[in-house]
Protein backbone atom coordinates (compact mmCIF):
# COMPACT_ATOMS: atom_id res chain seq x y z
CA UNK A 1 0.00 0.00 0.00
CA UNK A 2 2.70 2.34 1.11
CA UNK A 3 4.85 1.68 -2.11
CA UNK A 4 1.72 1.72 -4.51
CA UNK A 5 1.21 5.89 -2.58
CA UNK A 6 4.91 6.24 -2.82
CA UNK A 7 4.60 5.70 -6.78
CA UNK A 8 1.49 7.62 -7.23
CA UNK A 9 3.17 10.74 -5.57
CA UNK A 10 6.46 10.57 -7.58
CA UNK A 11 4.17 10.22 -11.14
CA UNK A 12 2.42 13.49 -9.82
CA UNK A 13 5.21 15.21 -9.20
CA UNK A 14 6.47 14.21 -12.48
CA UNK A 15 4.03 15.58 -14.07
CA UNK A 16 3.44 18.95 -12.44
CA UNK A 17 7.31 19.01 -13.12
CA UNK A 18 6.92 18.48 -16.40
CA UNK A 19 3.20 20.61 -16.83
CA UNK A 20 5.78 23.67 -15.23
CA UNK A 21 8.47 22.85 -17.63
CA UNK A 22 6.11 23.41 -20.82
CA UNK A 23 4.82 26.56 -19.00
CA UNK A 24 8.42 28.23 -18.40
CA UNK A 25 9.72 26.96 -22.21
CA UNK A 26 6.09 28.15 -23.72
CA UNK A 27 6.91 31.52 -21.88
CA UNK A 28 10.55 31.98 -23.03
CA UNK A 29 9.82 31.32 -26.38
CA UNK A 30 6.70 33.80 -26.52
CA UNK A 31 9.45 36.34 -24.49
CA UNK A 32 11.77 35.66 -27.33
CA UNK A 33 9.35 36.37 -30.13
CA UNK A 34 8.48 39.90 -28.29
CA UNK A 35 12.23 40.50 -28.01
CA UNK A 36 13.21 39.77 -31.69
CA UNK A 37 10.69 42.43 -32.81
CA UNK A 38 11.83 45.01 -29.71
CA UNK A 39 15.66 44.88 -31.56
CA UNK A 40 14.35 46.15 -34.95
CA UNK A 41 13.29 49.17 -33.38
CA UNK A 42 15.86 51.75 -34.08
CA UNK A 43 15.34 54.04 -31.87
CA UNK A 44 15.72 51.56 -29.08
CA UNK A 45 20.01 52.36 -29.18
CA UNK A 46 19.00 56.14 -27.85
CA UNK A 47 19.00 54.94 -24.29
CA UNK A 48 22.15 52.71 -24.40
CA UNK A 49 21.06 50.81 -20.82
CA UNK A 50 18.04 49.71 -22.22
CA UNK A 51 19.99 48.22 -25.47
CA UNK A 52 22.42 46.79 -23.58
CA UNK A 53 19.96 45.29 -21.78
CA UNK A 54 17.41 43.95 -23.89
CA UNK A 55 20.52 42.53 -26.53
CA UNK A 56 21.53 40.09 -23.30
CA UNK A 57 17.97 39.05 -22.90
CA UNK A 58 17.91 38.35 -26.57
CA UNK A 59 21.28 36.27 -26.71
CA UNK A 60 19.76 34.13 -23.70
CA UNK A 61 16.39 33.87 -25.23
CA UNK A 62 17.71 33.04 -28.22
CA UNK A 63 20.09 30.13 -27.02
CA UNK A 64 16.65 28.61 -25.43
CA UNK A 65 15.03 29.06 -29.15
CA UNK A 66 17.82 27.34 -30.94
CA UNK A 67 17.97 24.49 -28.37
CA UNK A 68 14.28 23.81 -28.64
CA UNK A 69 14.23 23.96 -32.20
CA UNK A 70 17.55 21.06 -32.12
CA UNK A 71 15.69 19.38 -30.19
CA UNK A 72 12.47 19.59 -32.38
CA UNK A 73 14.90 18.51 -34.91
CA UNK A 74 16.08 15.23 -33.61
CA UNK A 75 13.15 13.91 -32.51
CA UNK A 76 11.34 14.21 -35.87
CA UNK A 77 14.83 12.52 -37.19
CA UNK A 78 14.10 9.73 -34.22
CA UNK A 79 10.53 9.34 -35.67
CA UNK A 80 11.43 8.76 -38.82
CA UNK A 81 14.07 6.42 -38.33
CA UNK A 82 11.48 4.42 -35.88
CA UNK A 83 9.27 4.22 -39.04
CA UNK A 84 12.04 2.43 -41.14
CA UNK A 85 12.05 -0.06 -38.28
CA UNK A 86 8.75 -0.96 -38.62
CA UNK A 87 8.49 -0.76 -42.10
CA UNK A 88 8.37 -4.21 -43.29
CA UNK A 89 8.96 -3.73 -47.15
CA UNK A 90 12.55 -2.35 -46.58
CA UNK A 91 13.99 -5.06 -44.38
CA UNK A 92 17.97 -3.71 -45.07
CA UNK A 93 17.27 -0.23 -43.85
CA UNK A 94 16.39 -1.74 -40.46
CA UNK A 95 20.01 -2.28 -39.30
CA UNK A 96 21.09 1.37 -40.26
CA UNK A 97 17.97 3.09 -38.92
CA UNK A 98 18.19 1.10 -35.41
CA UNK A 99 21.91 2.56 -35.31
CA UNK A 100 20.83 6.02 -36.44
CA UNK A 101 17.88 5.29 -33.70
CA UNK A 102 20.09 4.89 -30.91
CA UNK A 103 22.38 7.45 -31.76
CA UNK A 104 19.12 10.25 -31.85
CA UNK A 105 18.42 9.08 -28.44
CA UNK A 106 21.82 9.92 -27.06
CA UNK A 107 22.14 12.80 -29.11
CA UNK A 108 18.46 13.68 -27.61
CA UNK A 109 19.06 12.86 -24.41
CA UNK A 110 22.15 15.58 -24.07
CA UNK A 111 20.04 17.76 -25.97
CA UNK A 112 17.66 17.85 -23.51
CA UNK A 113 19.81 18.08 -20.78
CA UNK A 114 21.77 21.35 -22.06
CA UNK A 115 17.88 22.62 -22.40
CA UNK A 116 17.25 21.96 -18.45
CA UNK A 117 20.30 23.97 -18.24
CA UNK A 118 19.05 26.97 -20.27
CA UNK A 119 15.89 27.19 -18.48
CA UNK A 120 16.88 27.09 -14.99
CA UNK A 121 16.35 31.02 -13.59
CA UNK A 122 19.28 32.88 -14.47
CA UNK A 123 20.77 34.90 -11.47
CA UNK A 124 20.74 38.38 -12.41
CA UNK A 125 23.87 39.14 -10.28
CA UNK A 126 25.84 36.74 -12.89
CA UNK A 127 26.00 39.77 -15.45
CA UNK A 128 27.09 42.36 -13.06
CA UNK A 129 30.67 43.98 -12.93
CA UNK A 130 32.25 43.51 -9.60
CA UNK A 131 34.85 44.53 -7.16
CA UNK A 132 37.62 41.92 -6.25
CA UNK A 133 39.12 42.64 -2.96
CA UNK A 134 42.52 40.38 -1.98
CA UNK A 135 43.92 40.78 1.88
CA UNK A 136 46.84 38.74 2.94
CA UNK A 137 46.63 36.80 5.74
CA UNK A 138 48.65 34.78 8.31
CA UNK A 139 52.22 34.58 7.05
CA UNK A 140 53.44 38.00 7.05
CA UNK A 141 55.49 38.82 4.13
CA UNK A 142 54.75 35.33 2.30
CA UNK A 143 51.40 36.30 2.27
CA UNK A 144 51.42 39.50 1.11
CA UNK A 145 53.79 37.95 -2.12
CA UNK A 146 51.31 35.75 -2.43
CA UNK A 147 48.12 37.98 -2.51
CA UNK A 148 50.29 40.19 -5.36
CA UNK A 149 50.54 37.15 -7.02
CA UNK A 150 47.03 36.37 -6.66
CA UNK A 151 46.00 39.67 -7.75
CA UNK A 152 48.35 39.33 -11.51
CA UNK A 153 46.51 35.72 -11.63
CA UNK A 154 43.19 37.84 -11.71
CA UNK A 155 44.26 40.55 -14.10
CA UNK A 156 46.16 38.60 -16.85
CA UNK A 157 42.76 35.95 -16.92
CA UNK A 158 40.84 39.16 -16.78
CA UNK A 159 42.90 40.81 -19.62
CA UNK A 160 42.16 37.20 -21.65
CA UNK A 161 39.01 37.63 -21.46
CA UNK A 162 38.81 41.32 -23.13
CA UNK A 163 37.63 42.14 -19.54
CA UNK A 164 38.60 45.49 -18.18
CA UNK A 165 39.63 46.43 -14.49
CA UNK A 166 40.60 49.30 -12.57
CA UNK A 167 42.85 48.91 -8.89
CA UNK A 168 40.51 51.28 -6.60
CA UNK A 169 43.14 50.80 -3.94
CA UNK A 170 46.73 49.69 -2.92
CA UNK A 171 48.60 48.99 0.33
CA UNK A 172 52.12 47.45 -0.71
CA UNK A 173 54.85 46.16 1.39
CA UNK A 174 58.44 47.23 0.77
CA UNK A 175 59.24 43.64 -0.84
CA UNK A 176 56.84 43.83 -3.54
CA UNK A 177 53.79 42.24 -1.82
CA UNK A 178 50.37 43.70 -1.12
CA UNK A 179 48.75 44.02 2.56
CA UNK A 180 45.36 45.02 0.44
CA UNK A 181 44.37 45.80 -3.28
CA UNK A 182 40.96 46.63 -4.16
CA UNK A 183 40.02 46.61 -7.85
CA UNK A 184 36.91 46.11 -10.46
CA UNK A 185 36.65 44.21 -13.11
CA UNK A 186 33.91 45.09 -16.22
CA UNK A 187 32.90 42.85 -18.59
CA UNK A 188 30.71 40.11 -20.60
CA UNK A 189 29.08 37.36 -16.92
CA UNK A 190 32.39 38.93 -14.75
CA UNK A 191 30.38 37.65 -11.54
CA UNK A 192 29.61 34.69 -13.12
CA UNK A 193 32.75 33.16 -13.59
CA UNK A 194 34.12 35.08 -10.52
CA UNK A 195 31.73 34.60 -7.62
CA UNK A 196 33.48 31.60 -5.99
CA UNK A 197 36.88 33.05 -5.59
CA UNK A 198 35.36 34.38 -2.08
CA UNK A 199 37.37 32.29 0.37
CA UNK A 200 40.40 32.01 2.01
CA UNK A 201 43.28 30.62 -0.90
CA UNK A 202 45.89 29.03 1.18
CA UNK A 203 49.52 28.61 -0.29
CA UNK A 204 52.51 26.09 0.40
CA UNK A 205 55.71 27.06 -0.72
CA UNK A 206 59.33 27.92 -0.15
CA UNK A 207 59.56 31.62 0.50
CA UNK A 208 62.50 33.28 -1.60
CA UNK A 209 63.78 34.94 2.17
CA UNK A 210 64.29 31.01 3.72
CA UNK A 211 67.46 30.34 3.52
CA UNK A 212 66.66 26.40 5.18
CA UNK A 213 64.19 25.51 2.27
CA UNK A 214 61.80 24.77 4.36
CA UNK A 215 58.05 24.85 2.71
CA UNK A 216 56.05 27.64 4.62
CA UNK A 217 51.76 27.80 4.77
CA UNK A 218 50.54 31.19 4.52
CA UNK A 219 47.02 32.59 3.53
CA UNK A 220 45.41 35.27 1.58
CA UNK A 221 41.70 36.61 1.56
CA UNK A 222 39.50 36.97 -1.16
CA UNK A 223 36.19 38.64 -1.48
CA UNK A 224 34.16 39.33 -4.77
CA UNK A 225 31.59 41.53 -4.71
CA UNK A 226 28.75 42.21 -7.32
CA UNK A 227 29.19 46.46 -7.90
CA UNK A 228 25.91 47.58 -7.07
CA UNK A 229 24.33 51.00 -9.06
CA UNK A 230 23.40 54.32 -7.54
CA UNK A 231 19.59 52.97 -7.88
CA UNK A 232 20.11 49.62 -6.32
CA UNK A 233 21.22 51.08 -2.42
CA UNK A 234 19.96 54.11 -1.15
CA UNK A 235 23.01 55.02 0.58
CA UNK A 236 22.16 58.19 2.23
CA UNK A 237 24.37 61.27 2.87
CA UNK A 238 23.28 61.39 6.90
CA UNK A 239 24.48 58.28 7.32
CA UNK A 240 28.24 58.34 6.00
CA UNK A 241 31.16 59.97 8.42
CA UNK A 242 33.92 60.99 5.86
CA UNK A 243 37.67 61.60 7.16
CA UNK A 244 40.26 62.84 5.09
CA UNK A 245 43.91 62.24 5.43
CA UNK A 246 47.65 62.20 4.26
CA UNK A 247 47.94 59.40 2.25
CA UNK A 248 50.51 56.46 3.92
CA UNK A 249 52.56 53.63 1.78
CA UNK A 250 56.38 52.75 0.81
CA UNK A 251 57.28 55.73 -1.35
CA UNK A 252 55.78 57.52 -4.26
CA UNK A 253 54.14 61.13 -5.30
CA UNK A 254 51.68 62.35 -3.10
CA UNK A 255 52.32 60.57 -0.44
CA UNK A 256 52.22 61.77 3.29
CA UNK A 257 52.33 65.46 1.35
CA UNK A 258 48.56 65.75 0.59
CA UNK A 259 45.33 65.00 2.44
CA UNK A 260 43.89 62.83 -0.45
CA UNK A 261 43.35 59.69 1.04
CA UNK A 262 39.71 59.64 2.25
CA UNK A 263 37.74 57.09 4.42
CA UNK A 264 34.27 56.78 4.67
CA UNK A 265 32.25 55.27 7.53
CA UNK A 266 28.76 53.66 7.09
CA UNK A 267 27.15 54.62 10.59
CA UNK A 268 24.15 52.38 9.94
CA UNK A 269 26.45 49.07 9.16
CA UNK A 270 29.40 50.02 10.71
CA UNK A 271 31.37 49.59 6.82
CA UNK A 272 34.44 51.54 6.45
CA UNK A 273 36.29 52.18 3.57
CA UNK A 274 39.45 53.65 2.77
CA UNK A 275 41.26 55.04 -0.40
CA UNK A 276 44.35 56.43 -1.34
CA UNK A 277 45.29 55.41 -4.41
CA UNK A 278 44.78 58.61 -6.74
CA UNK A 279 46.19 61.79 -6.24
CA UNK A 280 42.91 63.35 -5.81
CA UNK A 281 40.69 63.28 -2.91
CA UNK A 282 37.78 63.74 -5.29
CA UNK A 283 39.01 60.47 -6.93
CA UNK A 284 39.44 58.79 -4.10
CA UNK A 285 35.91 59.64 -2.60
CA UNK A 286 34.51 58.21 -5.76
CA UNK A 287 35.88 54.97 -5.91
CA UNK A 288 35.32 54.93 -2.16
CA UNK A 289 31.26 55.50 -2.46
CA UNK A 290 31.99 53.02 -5.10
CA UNK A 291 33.32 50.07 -2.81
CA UNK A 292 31.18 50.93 0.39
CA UNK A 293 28.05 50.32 -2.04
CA UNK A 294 29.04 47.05 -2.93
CA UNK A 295 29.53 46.12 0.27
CA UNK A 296 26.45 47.27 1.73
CA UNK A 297 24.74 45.74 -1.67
CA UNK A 298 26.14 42.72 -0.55
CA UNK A 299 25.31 42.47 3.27
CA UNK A 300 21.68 43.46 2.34
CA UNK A 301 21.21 40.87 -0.51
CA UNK A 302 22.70 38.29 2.28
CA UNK A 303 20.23 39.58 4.61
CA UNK A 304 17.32 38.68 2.23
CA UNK A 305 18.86 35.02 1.36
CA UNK A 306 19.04 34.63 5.28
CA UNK A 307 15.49 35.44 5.65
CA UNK A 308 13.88 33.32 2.55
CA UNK A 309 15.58 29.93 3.89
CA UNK A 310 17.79 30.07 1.01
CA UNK A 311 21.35 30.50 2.27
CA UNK A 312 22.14 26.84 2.42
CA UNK A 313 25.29 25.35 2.18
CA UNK A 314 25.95 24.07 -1.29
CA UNK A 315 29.00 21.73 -2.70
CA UNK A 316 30.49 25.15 -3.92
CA UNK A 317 30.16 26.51 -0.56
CA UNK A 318 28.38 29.70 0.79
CA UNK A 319 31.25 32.68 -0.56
CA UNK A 320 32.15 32.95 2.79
CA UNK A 321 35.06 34.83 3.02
CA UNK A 322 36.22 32.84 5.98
CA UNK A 323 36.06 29.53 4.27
CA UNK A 324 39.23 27.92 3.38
CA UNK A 325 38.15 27.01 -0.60
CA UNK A 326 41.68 26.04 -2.01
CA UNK A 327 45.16 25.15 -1.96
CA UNK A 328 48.13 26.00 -4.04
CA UNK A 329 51.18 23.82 -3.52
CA UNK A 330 53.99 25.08 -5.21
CA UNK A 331 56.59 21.62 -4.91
CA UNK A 332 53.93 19.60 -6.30
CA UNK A 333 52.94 21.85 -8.64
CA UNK A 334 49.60 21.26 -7.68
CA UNK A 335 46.37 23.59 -6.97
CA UNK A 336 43.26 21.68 -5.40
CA UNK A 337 39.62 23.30 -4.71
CA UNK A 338 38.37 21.37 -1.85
CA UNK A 339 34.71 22.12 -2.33
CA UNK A 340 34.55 20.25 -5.59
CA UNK A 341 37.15 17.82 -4.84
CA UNK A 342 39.45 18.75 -7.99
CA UNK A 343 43.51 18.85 -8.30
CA UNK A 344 44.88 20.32 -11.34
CA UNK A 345 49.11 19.29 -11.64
CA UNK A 346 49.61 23.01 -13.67
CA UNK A 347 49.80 25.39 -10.62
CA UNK A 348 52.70 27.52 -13.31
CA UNK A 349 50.45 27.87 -15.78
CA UNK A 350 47.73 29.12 -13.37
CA UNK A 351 49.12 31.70 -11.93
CA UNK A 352 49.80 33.22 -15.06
CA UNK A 353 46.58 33.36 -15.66
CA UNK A 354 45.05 30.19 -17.27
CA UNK A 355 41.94 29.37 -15.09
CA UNK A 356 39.13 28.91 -17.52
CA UNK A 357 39.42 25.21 -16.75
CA UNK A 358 39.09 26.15 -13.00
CA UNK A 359 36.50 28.77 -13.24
CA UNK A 360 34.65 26.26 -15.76
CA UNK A 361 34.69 23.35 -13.51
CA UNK A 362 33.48 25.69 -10.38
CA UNK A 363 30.19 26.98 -12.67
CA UNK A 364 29.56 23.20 -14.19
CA UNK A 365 29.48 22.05 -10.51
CA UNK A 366 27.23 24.82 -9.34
CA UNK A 367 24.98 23.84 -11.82
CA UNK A 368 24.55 20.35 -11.08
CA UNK A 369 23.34 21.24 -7.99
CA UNK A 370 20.95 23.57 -9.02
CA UNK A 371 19.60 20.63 -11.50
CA UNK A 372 19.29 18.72 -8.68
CA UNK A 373 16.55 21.20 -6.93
CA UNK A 374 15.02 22.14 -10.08
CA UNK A 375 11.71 21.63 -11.28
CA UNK A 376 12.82 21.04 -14.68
């Protein structure tokens, strides 16, 4: 009795999945129609936002049209070969068509499987520009080498990518390292490939000052943050306590002669930011408001995850900038991202820059366990 209820409920729930399935794919589609028509309209590129815009809606759509209509494709192709195998005045044909049968299928099966993909909910934050921040940790001097090394890792695969970025600010050591750079990056899904660098990135290697060889463990801090617009926070003017200073560091123009560096206080969150890295206070106010609204961007949309339930852990973990997500080990040559369980032997060729297999892996993972929650 129990099973028979047990396989009653799962059929139901198969087929409201599937019933809600139809509904979303039905809706894209008629989206994508409406879209393909808004394009043509030329004096949609006078308000550049709303191009930029509706062109990434169309590119998704689109990828949702052309995967339906693949997989429209094949299965006609699967009925037809199906017909040769029944068809009893061709008997030669049926070898070939069973093989071209069970090829469809596979092909079919994938086919609908990328589609799943495309019509899980796309996070809106995946598209937005964001601002990388990279702290070195326990290890003193090690660290701070390794968070500069970090920080060229970022830029070259950022540069790769036809991505652009901007350091906001800089606190260097007088070996070459970095106590704390802050910096954006702009481009084509930046926080989408991005968003799981927050973490701690722990390092073992030999530091160039041990004269013993012995293999030090230091650690550097990451945080990404999605760069939030003027009209997403309302950051208001009461609520900020701006100070303006000389400007501290190793050396260079400007510095300790000017009161350019500026730090700004949230009073509501208790955020502060500093920045010194232009010459001009005005500058440095800017990219200031600029970082203080991500972060507040950030502990707000937190907030709101915390209160809908949905902040649970996932395999990828939570972007916690207090988890320990990875390892570099320099004998080995060996980088490993313990929240996926993966170890790539090419730690060189990583730090220059070549991470797409990393970042790739990271996303594909992500995914999976979205698939796994998902209705379709």
């Amino acid at each position: 009795m129990e099973n028979r209820e047990n396989r009653e409920n799962t059929e139901k729930k198969d087929k409201k999945d599937k019933r809600e399935k139809n509904e979303r794919l039905a809706s894209l589609l008629a989206r994508y129609e409406e879209v393909a028509v808004l394009i043509q309209d030329p004096g949609l590129v006078k308000d550049q936002q709303k191009y930029r815009g509706i062109m990434r809606e169309y590119t998704r759509l689109k990828a949702v049209a052309d995967a339906h209509g693949g997989l429209a494709g094949l299965a006609g192709a699967l009925s037809e070969a199906k017909a040769l195998l029944r068809d009893e005045k061709e008997p030669d044909m049926r070898e070939l068509a069973r093989a071209e049968a069970q090829e469809l299928e596979a092909r079919i099966k994938d086919a609908e499987e990328g589609l799943k993909a495309l019509l899980i909910p796309k996070d809106p934050l995946d598209e937005k520009n964001i601002i990388m921040e990279i702290r070195a940790g326990t290890g003193g001097d090690e660290a701070a080498l390794f968070a500069a090394d970090l920080f060229r890792m970022y830029s070259r695969f950022a540069e790769s990518s036809s991505w652009k970025f901007e350091v906001m600010n800089l606190n260097e050591t007088e070996l070459g390292g970095v106590k704390e750079i802050v910096f954006s990056i702009s481009g084509s899904n930046v926080y989408e490939n991005l968003r799981y660098e927050s973490g701690v990135h722990r390092v073992q290697r030999v530091p160039a000052t041990e004269a013993a060889g012995r293999i030090h463990t230091s650690a550097v801090t990451v945080a990404v943050l999605p760069e939030a617009d003027e009209t997403e926070i309302d950051i208001r003017q009461e609520d900020l306590r701006i100070d303006v200073m000389r400007a501290g560091g190793p050396g260079g123009q400007c510095v300790n002669t000017t009161d350019s560096a500026v730090r700004i206080t949230h009073l509501p969150s208790g955020i502060t930011v500093h920045c010194q890295d232009e010459k001009s206070q005005i500058k440095n106010k800017a990219k200031a408001m600029r970082i203080l609204r991500a972060r507040v961007y950030e502990m707000e949309a937190a907030k709101a995850r915390m209160e809908r339930a949905e902040y649970s852990l996932s395999q990828v973990g939570t972007g916690d900038r207090s988890e320990r997500i990875r390892t570099y080990n320099f004998p080995q040559n060996r980088l490993t991202d313990h929240r996926i369980n993966l170890t790539l032997y090419k730690l060189d060729l990583i730090m220059q820059g070549d991470v797409a297999e990393l970042f790739d892996a990271l996303k594909l993972s992500a995914r999976e366990e979205v698939l796994k929650d998902a209705l379709v």
